[in-house]
Protein backbone atom coordinates (compact mmCIF):
# COMPACT_ATOMS: atom_id res chain seq x y z
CA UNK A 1 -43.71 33.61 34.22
CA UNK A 2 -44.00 35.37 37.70
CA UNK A 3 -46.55 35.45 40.07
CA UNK A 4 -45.80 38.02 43.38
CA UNK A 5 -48.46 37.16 46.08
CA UNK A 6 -50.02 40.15 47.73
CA UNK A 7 -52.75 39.66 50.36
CA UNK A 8 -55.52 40.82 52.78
CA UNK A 9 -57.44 39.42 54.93
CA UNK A 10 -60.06 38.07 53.01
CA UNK A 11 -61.40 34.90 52.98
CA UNK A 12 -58.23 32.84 53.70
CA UNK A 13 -59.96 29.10 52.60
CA UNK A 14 -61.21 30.64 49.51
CA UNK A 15 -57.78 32.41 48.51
CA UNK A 16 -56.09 29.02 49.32
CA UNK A 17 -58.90 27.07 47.39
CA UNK A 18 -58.23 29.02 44.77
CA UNK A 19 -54.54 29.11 44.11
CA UNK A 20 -53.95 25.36 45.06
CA UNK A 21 -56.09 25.12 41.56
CA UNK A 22 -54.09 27.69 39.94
CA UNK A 23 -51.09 25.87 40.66
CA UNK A 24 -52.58 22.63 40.23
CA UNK A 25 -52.91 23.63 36.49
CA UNK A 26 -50.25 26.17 35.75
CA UNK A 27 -47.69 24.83 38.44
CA UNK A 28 -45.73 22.93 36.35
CA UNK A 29 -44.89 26.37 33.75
CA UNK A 30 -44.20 28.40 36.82
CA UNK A 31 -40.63 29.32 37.13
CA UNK A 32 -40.11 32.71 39.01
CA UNK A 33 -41.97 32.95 42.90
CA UNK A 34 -41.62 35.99 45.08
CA UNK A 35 -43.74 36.58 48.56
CA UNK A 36 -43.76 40.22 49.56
CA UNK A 37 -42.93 40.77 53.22
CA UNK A 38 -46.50 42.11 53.77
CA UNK A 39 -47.91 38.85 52.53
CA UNK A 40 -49.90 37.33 55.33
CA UNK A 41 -47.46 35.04 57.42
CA UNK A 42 -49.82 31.76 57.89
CA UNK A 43 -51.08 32.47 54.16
CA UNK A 44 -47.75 32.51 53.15
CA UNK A 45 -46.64 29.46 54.49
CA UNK A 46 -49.67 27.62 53.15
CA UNK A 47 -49.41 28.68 49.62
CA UNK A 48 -45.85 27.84 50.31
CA UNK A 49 -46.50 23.81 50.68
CA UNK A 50 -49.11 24.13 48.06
CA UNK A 51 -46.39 25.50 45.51
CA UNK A 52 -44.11 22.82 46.82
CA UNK A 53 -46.28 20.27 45.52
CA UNK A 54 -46.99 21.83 42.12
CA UNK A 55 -43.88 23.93 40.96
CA UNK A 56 -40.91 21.70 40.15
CA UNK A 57 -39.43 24.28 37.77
CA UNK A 58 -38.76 27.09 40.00
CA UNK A 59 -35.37 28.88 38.71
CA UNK A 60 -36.19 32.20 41.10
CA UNK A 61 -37.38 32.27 44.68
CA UNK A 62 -37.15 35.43 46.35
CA UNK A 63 -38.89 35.17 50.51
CA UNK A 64 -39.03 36.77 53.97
CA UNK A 65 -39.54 34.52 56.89
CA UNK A 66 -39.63 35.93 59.84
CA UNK A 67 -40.26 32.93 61.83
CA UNK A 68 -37.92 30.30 62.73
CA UNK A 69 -40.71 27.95 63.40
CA UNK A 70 -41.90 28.03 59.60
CA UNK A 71 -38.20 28.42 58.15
CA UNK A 72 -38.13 24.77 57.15
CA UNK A 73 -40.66 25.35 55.13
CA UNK A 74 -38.65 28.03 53.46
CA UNK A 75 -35.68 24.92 53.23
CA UNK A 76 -38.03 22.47 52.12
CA UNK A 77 -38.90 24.57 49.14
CA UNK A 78 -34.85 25.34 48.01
CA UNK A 79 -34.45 21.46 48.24
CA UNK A 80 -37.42 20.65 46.48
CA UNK A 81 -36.98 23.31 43.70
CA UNK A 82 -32.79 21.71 43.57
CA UNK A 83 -31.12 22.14 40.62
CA UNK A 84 -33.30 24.14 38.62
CA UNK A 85 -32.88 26.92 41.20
CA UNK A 86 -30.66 29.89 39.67
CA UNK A 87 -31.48 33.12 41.62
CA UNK A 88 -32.13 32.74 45.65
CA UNK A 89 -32.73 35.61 47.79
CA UNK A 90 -34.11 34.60 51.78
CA UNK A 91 -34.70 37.44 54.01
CA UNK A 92 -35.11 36.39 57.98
CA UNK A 93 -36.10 38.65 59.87
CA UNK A 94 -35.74 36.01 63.07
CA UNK A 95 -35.14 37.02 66.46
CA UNK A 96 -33.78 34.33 68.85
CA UNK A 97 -31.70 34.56 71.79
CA UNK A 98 -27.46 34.21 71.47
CA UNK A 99 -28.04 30.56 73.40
CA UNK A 100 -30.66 29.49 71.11
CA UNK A 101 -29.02 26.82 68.56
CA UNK A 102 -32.48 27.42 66.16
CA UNK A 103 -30.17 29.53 64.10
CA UNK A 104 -27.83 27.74 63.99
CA UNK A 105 -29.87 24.53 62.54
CA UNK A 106 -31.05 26.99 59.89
CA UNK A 107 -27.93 27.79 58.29
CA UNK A 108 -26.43 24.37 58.40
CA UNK A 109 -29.39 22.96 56.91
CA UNK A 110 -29.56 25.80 54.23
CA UNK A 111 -26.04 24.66 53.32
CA UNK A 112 -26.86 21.53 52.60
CA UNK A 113 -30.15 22.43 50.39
CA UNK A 114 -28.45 24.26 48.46
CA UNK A 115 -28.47 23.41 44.80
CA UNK A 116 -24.44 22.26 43.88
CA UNK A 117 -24.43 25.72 41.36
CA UNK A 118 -26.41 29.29 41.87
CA UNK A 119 -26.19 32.12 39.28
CA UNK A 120 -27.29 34.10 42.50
CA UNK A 121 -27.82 33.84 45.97
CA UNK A 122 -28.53 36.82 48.71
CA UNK A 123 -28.86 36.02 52.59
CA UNK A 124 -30.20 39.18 54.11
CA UNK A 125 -30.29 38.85 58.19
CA UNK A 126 -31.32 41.33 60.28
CA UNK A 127 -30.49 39.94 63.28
CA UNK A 128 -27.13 39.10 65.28
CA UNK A 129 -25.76 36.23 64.25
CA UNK A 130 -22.51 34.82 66.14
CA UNK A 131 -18.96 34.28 64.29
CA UNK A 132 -19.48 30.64 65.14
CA UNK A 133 -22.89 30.25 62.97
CA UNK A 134 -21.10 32.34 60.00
CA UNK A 135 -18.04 30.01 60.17
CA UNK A 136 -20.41 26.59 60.41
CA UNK A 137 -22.49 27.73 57.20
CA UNK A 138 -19.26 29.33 55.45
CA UNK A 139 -17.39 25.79 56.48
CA UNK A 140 -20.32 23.76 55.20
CA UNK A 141 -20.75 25.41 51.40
CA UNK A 142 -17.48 24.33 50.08
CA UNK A 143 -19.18 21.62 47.24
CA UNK A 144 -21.37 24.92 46.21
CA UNK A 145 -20.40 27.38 43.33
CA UNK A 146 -21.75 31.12 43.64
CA UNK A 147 -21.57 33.18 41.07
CA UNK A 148 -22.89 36.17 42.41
CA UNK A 149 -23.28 35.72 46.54
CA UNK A 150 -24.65 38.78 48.34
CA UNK A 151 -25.05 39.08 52.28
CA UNK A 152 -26.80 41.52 54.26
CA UNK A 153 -26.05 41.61 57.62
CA UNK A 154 -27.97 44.08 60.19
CA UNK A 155 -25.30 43.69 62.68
CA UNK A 156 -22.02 42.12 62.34
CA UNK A 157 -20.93 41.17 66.59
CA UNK A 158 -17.76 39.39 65.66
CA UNK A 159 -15.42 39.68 62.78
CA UNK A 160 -16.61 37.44 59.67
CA UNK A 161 -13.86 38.31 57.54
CA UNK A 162 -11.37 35.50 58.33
CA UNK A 163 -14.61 33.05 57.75
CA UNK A 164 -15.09 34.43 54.06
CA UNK A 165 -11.35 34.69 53.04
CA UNK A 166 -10.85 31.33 54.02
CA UNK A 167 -13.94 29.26 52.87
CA UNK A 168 -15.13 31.61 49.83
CA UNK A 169 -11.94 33.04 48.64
CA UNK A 170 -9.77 30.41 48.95
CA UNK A 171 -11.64 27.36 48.20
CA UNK A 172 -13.54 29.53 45.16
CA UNK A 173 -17.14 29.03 45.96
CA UNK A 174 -18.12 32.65 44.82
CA UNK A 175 -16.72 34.34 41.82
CA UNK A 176 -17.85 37.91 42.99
CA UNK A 177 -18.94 38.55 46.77
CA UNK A 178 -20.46 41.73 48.45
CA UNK A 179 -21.09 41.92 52.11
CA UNK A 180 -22.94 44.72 53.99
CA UNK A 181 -23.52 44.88 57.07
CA UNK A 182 -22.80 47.58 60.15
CA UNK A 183 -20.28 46.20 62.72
CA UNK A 184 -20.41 46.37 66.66
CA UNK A 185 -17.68 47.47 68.15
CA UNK A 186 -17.76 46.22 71.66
């Protein structure tokens, strides 16, 4: 059972009336949740606590957040959907300034939502995020088994590659591992 939220502007209080009572009824047989990244932002978020308190049985959550304010929303939904969660794909789409330690906070706390085993997971990030973020979140999965772990990077600054050969490879949290992203040579 899927349900893909697409929206326009309509009547915002009627769209939310409405699917809090779809979920209210049919929340508890929902298993697969994706959000578009056209999806109205502030919709998104709401139906976003509304699902959190009807759909316990999520196995698939596929999201773009492209605001760091709203993000623990995002993290409040992995933790709350825990180990019934299989497939997770996050898009950000976040920009924030080198100093800002926003980013950082998100990853470490994704690490530690994290359900103990994923079939799937795919971080896509299009913006620059440090060696020293990459190596906190890499350092901070090691009780978490990956099957399939998939990162998109929009710009790699510093080389990761030391990171993932020593806390994926060696410690075995992913059994197969892609990584794309387009380095900056500086």
């Amino acid at each position: 059972n899927e349900y893909v939220f697409r929206s326009e502007d309509e009547d915002k209080n009627l769209q939310i009336e409405s699917i809090q009572l779809l979920f209210q009824k049919f929340g508890d047989y929902l298993e697969n949740i994706g959000f578009e990244s056209i999806v109205n932002c502030e919709l998104k978020y709401r139906v976003l606590e509304i699902i959190n308190n009807y759909c316990k049985r999520i196995k698939f959550f596929d999201i773009y957040t492209s605001s760091i304010q709203k993000a623990h929303i995002v993290l409040d939904s992995v933790k709350i959907f825990g180990q019934n969660l299989n497939y997770l794909s996050i898009s950000a789409f976040i920009l924030y300034s080198k100093d800002d330690e926003s980013m950082i906070e998100l990853f470490l706390r994704l690490a530690h939502v994290l359900p103990c085993k994923l079939e799937y997971l795919n971080l896509s990030c299009s913006t620059e995020i440090t060696k020293s973020v990459w190596e906190v979140f890499l350092k901070n999965l090691k009780n978490i088994f990956i099957k399939k772990f998939l990162f998109k990077i929009s710009i790699l600054v510093d080389d990761i590659l030391p990171y993932v050969k020593e806390y994926i490879i060696k410690e075995n949290i992913a059994e197969y591992l892609a990584i794309r992203g387009y380095i900056e040579i500086q």
